[in-house]
Protein backbone atom coordinates (compact mmCIF):
# COMPACT_ATOMS: atom_id res chain seq x y z
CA UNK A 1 18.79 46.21 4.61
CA UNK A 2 15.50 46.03 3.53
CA UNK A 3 14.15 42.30 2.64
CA UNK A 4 11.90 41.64 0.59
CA UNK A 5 7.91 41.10 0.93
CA UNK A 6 6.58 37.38 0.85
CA UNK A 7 4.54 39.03 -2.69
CA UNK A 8 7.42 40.91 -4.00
CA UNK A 9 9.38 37.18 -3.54
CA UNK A 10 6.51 35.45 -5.01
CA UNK A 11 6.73 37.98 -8.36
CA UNK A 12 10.27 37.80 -8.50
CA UNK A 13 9.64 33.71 -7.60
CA UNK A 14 7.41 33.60 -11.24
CA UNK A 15 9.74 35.95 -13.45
CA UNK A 16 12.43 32.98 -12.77
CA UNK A 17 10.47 30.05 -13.60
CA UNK A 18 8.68 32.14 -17.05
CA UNK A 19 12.95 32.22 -17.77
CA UNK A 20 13.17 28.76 -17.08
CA UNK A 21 10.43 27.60 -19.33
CA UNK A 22 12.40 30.09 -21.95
CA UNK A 23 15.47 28.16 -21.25
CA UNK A 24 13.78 24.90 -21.80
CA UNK A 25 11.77 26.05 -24.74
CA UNK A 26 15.51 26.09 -26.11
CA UNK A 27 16.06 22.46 -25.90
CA UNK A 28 12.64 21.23 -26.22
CA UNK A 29 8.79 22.26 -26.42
CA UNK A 30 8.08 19.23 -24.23
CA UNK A 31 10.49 19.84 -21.46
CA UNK A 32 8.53 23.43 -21.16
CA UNK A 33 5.37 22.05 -21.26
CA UNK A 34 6.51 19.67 -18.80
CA UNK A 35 7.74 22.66 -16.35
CA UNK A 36 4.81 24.31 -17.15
CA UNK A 37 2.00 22.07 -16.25
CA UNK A 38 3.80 21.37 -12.76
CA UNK A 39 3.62 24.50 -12.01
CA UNK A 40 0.28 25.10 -12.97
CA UNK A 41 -0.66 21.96 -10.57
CA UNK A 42 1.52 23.34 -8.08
CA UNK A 43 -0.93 26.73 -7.89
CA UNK A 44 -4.37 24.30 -8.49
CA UNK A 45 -3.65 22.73 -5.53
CA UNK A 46 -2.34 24.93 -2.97
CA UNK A 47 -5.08 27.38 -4.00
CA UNK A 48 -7.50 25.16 -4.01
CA UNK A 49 -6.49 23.03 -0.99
CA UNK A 50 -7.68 20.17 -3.10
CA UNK A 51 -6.21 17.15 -1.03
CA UNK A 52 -6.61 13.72 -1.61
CA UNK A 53 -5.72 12.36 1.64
CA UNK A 54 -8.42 14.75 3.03
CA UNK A 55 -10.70 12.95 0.94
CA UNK A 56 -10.01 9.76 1.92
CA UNK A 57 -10.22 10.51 5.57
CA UNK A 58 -12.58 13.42 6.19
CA UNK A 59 -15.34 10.60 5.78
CA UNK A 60 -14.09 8.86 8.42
CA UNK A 61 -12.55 11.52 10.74
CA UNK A 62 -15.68 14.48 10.17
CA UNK A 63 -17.74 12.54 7.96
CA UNK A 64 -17.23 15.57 5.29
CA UNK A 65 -17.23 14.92 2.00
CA UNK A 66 -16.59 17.77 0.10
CA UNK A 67 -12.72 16.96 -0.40
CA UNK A 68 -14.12 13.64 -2.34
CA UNK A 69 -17.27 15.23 -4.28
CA UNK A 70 -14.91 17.36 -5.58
CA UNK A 71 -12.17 14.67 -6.65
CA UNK A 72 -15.22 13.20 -8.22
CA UNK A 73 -15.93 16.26 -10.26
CA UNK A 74 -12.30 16.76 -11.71
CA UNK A 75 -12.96 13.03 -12.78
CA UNK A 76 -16.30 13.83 -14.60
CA UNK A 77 -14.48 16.92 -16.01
CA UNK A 78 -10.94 15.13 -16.95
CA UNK A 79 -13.89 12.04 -18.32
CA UNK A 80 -15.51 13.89 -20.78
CA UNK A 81 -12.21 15.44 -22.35
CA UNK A 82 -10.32 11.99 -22.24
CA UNK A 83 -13.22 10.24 -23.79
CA UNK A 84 -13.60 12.96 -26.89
CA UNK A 85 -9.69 12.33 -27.08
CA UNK A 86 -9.88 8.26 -26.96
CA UNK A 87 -12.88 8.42 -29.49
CA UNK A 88 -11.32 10.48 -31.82
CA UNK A 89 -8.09 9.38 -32.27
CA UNK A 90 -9.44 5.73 -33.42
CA UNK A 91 -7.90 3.66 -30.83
CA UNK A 92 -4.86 5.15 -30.86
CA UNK A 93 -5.12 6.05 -26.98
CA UNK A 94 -7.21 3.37 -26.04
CA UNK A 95 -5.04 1.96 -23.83
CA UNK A 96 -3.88 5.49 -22.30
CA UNK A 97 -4.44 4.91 -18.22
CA UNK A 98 -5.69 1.70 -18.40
CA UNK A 99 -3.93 -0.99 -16.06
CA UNK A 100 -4.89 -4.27 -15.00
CA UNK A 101 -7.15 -5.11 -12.10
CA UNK A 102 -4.38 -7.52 -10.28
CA UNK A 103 -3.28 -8.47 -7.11
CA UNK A 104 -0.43 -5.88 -7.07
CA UNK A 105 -3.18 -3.29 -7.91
CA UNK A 106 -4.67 -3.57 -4.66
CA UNK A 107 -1.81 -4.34 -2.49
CA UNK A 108 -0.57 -1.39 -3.77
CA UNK A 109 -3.02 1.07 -3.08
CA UNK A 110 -3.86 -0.33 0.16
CA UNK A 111 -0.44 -0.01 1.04
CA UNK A 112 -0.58 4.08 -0.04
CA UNK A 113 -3.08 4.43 1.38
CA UNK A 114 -2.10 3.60 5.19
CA UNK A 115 1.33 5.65 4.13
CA UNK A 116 -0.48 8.92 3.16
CA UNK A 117 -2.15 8.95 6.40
CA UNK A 118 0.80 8.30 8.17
CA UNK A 119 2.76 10.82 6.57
CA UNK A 120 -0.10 13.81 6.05
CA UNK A 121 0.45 13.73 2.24
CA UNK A 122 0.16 12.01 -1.06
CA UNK A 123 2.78 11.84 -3.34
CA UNK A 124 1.13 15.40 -5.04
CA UNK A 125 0.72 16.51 -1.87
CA UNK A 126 4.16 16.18 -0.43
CA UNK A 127 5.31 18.74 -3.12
CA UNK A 128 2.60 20.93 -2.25
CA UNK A 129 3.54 20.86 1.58
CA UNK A 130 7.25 21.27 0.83
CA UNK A 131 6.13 24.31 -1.28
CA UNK A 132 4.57 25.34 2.02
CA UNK A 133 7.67 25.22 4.38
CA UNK A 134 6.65 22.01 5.91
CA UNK A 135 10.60 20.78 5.80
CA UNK A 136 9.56 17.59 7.09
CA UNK A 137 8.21 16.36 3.68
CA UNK A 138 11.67 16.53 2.42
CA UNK A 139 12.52 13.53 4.76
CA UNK A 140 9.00 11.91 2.96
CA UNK A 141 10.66 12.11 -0.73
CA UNK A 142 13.25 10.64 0.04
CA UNK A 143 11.64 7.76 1.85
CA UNK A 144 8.94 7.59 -0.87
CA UNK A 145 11.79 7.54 -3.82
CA UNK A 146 13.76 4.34 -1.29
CA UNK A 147 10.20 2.89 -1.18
CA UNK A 148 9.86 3.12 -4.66
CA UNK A 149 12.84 1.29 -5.30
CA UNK A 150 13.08 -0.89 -3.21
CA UNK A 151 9.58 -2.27 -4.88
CA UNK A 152 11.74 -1.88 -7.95
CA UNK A 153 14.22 -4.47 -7.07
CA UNK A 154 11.67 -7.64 -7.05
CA UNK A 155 8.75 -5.89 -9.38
CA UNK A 156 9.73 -8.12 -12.44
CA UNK A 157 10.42 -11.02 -10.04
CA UNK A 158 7.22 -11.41 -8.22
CA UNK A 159 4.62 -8.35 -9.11
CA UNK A 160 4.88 -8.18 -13.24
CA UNK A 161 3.48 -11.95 -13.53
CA UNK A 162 0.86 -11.44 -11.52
CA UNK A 163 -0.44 -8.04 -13.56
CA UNK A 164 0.42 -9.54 -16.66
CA UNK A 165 -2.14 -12.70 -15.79
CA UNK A 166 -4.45 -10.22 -14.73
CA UNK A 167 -7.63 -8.81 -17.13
CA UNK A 168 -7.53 -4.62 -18.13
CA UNK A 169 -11.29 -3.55 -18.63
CA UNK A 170 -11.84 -0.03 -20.55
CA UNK A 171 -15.27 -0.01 -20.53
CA UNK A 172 -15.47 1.85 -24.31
CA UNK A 173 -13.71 -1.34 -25.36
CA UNK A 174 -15.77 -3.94 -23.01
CA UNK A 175 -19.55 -2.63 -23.41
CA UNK A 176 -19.06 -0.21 -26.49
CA UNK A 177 -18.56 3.17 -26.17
CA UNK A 178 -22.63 4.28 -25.29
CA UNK A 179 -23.12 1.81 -22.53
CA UNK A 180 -19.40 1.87 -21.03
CA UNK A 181 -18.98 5.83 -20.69
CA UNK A 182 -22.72 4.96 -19.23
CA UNK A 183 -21.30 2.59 -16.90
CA UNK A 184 -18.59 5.40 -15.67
CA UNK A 185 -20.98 7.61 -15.02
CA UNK A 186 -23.17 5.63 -13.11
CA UNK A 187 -20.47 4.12 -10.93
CA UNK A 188 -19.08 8.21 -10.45
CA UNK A 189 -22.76 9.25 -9.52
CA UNK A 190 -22.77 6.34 -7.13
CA UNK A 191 -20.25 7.20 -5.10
CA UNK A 192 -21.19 10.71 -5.30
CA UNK A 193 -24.93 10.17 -4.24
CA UNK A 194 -23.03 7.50 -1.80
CA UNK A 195 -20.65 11.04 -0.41
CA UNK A 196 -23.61 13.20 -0.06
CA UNK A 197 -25.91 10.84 2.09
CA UNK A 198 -22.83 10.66 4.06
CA UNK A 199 -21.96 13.90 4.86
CA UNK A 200 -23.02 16.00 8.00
CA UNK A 201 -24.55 19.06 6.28
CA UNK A 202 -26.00 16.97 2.28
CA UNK A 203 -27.83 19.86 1.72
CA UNK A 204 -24.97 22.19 1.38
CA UNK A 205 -22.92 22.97 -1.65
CA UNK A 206 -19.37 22.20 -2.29
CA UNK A 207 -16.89 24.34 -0.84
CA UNK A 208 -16.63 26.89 -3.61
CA UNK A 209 -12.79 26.41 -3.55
CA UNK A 210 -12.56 22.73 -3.85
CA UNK A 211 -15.06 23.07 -6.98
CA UNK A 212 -13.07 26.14 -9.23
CA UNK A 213 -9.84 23.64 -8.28
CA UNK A 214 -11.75 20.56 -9.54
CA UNK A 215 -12.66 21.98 -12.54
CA UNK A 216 -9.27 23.66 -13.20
CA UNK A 217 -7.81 20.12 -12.50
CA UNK A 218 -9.91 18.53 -14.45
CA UNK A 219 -9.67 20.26 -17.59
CA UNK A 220 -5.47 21.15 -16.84
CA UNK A 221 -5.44 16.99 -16.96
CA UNK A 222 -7.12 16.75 -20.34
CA UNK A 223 -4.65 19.56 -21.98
CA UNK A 224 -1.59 17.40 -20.69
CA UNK A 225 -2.35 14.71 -22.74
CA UNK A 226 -3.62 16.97 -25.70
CA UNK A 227 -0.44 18.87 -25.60
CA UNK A 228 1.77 15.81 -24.19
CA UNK A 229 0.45 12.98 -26.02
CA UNK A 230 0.66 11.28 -22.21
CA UNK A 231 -1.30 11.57 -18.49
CA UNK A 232 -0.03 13.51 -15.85
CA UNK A 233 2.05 11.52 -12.95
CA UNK A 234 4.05 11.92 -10.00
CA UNK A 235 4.72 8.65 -8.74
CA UNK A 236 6.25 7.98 -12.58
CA UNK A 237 9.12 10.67 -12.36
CA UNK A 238 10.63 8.03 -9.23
CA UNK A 239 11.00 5.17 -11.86
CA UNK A 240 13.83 7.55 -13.90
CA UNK A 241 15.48 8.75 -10.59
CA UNK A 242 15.81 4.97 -9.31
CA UNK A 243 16.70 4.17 -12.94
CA UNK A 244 19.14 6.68 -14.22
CA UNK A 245 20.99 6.68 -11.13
CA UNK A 246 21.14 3.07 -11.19
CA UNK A 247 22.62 2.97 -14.30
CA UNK A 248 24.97 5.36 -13.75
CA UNK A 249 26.77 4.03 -11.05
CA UNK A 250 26.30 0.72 -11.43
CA UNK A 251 25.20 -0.44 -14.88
CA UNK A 252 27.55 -0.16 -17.90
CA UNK A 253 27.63 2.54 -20.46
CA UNK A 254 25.38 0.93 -22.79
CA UNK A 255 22.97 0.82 -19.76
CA UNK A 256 23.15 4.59 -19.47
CA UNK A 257 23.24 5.31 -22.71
CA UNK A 258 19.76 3.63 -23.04
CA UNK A 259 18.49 5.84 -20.14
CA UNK A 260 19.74 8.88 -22.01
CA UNK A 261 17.89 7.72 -25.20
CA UNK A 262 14.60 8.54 -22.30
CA UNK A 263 15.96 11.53 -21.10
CA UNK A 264 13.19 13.73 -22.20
CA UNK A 265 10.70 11.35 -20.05
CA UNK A 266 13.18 11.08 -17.33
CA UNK A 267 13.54 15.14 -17.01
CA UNK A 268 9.98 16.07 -17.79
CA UNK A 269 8.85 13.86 -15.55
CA UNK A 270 11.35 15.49 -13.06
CA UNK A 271 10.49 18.83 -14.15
CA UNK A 272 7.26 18.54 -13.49
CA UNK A 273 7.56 18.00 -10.15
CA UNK A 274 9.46 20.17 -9.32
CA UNK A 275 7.08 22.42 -10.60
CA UNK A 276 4.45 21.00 -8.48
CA UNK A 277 6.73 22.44 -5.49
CA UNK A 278 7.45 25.82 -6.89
CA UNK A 279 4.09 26.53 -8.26
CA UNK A 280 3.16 26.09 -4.47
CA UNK A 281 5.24 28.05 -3.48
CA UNK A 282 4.65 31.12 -5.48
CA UNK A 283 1.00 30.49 -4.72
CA UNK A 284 1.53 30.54 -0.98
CA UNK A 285 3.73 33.81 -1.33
CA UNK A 286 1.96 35.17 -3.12
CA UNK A 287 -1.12 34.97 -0.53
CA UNK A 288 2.09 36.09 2.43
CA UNK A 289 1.02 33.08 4.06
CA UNK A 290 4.85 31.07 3.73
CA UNK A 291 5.83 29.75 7.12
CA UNK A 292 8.55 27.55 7.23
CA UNK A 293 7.96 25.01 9.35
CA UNK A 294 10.38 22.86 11.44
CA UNK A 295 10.27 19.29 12.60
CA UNK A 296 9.16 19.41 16.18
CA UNK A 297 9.46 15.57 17.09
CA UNK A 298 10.98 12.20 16.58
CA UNK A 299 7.47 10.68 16.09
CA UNK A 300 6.59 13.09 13.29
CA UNK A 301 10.11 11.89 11.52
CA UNK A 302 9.10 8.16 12.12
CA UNK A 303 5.77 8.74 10.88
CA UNK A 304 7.08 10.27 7.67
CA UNK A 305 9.83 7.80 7.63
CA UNK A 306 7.45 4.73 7.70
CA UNK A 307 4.35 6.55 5.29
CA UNK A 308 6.53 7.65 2.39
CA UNK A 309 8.24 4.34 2.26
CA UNK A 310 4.73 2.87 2.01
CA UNK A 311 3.59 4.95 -0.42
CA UNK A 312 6.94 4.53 -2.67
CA UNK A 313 6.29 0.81 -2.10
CA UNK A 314 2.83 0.89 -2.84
CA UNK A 315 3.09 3.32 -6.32
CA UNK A 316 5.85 0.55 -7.29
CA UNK A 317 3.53 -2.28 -7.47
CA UNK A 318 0.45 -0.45 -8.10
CA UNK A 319 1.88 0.95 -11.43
CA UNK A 320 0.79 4.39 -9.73
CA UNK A 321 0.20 6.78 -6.68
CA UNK A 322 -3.40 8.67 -6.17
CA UNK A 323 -2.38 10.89 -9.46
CA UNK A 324 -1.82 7.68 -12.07
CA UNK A 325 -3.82 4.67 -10.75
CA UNK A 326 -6.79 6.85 -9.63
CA UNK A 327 -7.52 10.08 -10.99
CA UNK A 328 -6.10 9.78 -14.11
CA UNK A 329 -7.19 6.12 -14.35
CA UNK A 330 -10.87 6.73 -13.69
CA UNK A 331 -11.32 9.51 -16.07
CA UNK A 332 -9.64 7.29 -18.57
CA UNK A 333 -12.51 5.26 -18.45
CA UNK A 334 -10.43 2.20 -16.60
CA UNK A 335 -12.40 -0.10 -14.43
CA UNK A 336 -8.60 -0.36 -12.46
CA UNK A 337 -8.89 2.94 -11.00
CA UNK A 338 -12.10 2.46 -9.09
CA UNK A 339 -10.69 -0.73 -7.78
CA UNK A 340 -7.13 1.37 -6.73
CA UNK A 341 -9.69 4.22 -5.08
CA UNK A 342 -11.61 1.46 -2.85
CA UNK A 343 -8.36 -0.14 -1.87
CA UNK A 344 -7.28 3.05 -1.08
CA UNK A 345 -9.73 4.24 1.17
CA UNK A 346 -9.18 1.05 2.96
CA UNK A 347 -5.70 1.74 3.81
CA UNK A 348 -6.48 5.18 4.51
CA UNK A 349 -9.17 3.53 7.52
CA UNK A 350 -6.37 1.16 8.59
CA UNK A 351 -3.54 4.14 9.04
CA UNK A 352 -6.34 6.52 11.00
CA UNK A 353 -6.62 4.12 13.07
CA UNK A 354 -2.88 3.29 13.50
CA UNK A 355 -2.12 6.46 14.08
CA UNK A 356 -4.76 6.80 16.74
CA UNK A 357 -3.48 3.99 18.33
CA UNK A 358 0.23 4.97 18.67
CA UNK A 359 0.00 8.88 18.68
C-alpha cells in the first residue's frame, strides 16, 4: 500500500478545512471567518517562525533581536489599521483592546512570562508546536486551560476589584488623537532603536522571514476586527471552555442556556484555534518537514506541566496572553500593553534563569 506524501497530505489536509469553512458558512458567516483567520495564523506563524517567546529571550540568551523588531513591526502595521478603524468609527471602538494598567496586569504577565519559558511556547505558540508533532504541547493545553481556571475561581473575588480601581489610558483619548498616536510611536521606536543597539550584528537587516510574517500579521490582525467587529485572541477561547463546561455539569439549565445565548463567541473562539493548529500543520506538510515528536523525559512533562499552568494563570488575571494584552493591546493604542510586554520580559529573565538552574 502506497501512503501518501507529507504534500499530497497537506493538499488533501486544505481541501478538508475549505469544506469545513463551507459547512460553517451554513450556520454562520462568523463561525467561517472565525475558522478562517485561525488558519491563516496557523500558516503566518509556522512559516514565518514568528515566536514570541523567542523574542523575549533571544535578548537575553543570543542577544538577537530580530524575533522582537519584528513583533514591533506587526504592531506598527496592526497600529496604523486599528487607528484608521478607532478614528473612523467615532468612538465606537474606542475602548477595543484597551485594559487597565492594574496590579493583576502585571502579575499576570510576569507570571506568563516565566511559564512560556518553561514550557517552550506561548499560548499561540503551543498550537503552532502541536501543529508540528511536538505531542508534548498537548499536555501544555491542558495545563494552560486548568491554569486558566483555576484563576477563574477567585478572579471576581480578589483580581476584578483591583482592575476595576485601576486607570485605562488610550492615548487618542488621553493626549488627543495627534499627540497620542505620536506618543505610540515614539515609545515603539524606542524600544526598537533600544533592540537594535542591542543586538550582536545592528547593522544587519531583519531576517527576511520574520518581516513578510510581521507584515502579514499585522495587517491579518486589522482585517479580524474589520470583518469581526472584535481582536484576535487565544487566551479568550479558555474562558468559554472553563465556562460552558462549567455550566453544563454543574450549573442549572438557565446557566447553560445563557452560555448557549454566547455560543457563537464560545465556538469561534474555539474554532479559531483550532485553526491555529491545523493551519500549522498544513504549512509544515506542506514544506515535508512533519516529524512527530515524542516526549523523551519526565523533566520535559514537569516543565510543561508547571509553564502552561502559569501561563493559564497568568492570561486569567491579566485579561490576556502575549496575543490580547500585548500585541493586540499595543496596536490598539493602549498604554496597558506596553506595561504587560515589560512585565513580560521580566518573567521571561526569571524562567531562563530557572530553567538554567534546575535543567
Amino acid at each position: 500500500m502506497k501512503f501518501l506524501t507529507q504534500k499530497s497530505t497537506a493538499f488533501l489536509l486544505l481541501m478538508l478545512s475549505a469544506a469545513t469553512g463551507l459547512l460553517l458558512l451554513t450556520f454562520s458567516h462568523n463561525l467561517m471567518y472565525y475558522w478562517l483567520f485561525g488558519l491563516g495564523f496557523g500558516i503566518i506563524l509556522q512559516r514565518s517562525h514568528v515566536c514570541f517567546v523567542s523574542a523575549a529571550s533571544d535578548p537575553i540568551l543570543s542577544q538577537s533581536t530580530d524575533q522582537f523588531r519584528s513583533i514591533l513591526i506587526a504592531i506598527l502595521i496592526a497600529s496604523f489599521g486599528i487607528s484608521a478603524i478607532k478614528y473612523l468609527s467615532g468612538g465606537m471602538f474606542d475602548t477595543l483592546g484597551v485594559a487597565a494598567v492594574s496590579i493583576p496586569l502585571v502579575l499576570g504577565a510576569f507570571l506568563f512570562g516565566i511559564g512560556m519559558e518553561l514550557a517552550g511556547c506561548c499560548c499561540s505558540g503551543m498550537f503552532i508546536r502541536m501543529g508540528e508533532g511536538y505531542s508534548v504541547h498537548f499536555i501544555t493545553f491542558i495545563f494552560v486551560v486548568l491554569g486558566y481556571t483555576l484563576g477563574n475561581t477567585h478572579y471576581d473575588q480578589l483580581w476584578a476589584p483591583l482592575v476595576q480601581q485601576s486607570p485605562s489610558i488610550f492615548f487618542p483619548e488621553r493626549f488627543g488623537w495627534g499627540l497620542g498616536v505620536g506618543i505610540h510611536i515614539a515609545i515603539l521606536m524606542t524600544f526598537y532603536i533600544i533592540a537594535v543597539k542591542r543586538d550582536t550584528q545592528p547593522a544587519a537587516n531583519e531576517n527576511t522571514a520574520y518581516l513578510k510574517g510581521a507584515i502579514c500579521l499585522g495587517i491579518l490582525s486589522v482585517i479580524h476586527i474589520i470583518l469581526l467587529n472584535s481582536q484576535w485572541s487565544v487566551s479568550g477561547a479558555f474562558y468559554w471552555i472553563e465556562g460552558c463546561t462549567k455550566n453544563l455539569f454543574t450549573g442549572t439549565i438557565k446557566d447553560f442556556l445563557n452560555c448557549k445565548a454566547s455560543i457563537e463567541v464560545a465556538a469561534g473562539s474555539n474554532l479559531r484555534n483550532l485553526g491555529l493548529l491545523v493551519g500549522s500543520l498544513i504549512s509544515v506538510l506542506f514544506s515535508s518537514q512533519f516529524n512527530f515528536r515524542k516526549i523523551h523525559s519526565r523533566q520535559q512533562v514537569i516543565k510543561s506541566v508547571i509553564g502552561g499552568s502559569l501561563m493559564g494563570y497568568g492570561a486569567c488575571i491579566a485579561g490576556g496572553c502575549n496575543i490580547t494584552a500585548f500585541f493586540m493591546a499595543t496596536a490598539s493604542l493602549s498604554l496597558s500593553g506596553w506595561v504587560f510586554m515589560i512585565a513580560l520580559f521580566g518573567g521571561a529573565f526569571v524562567g531562563i534563569k530557572l530553567l538554567y538552574k534546575f535543567v
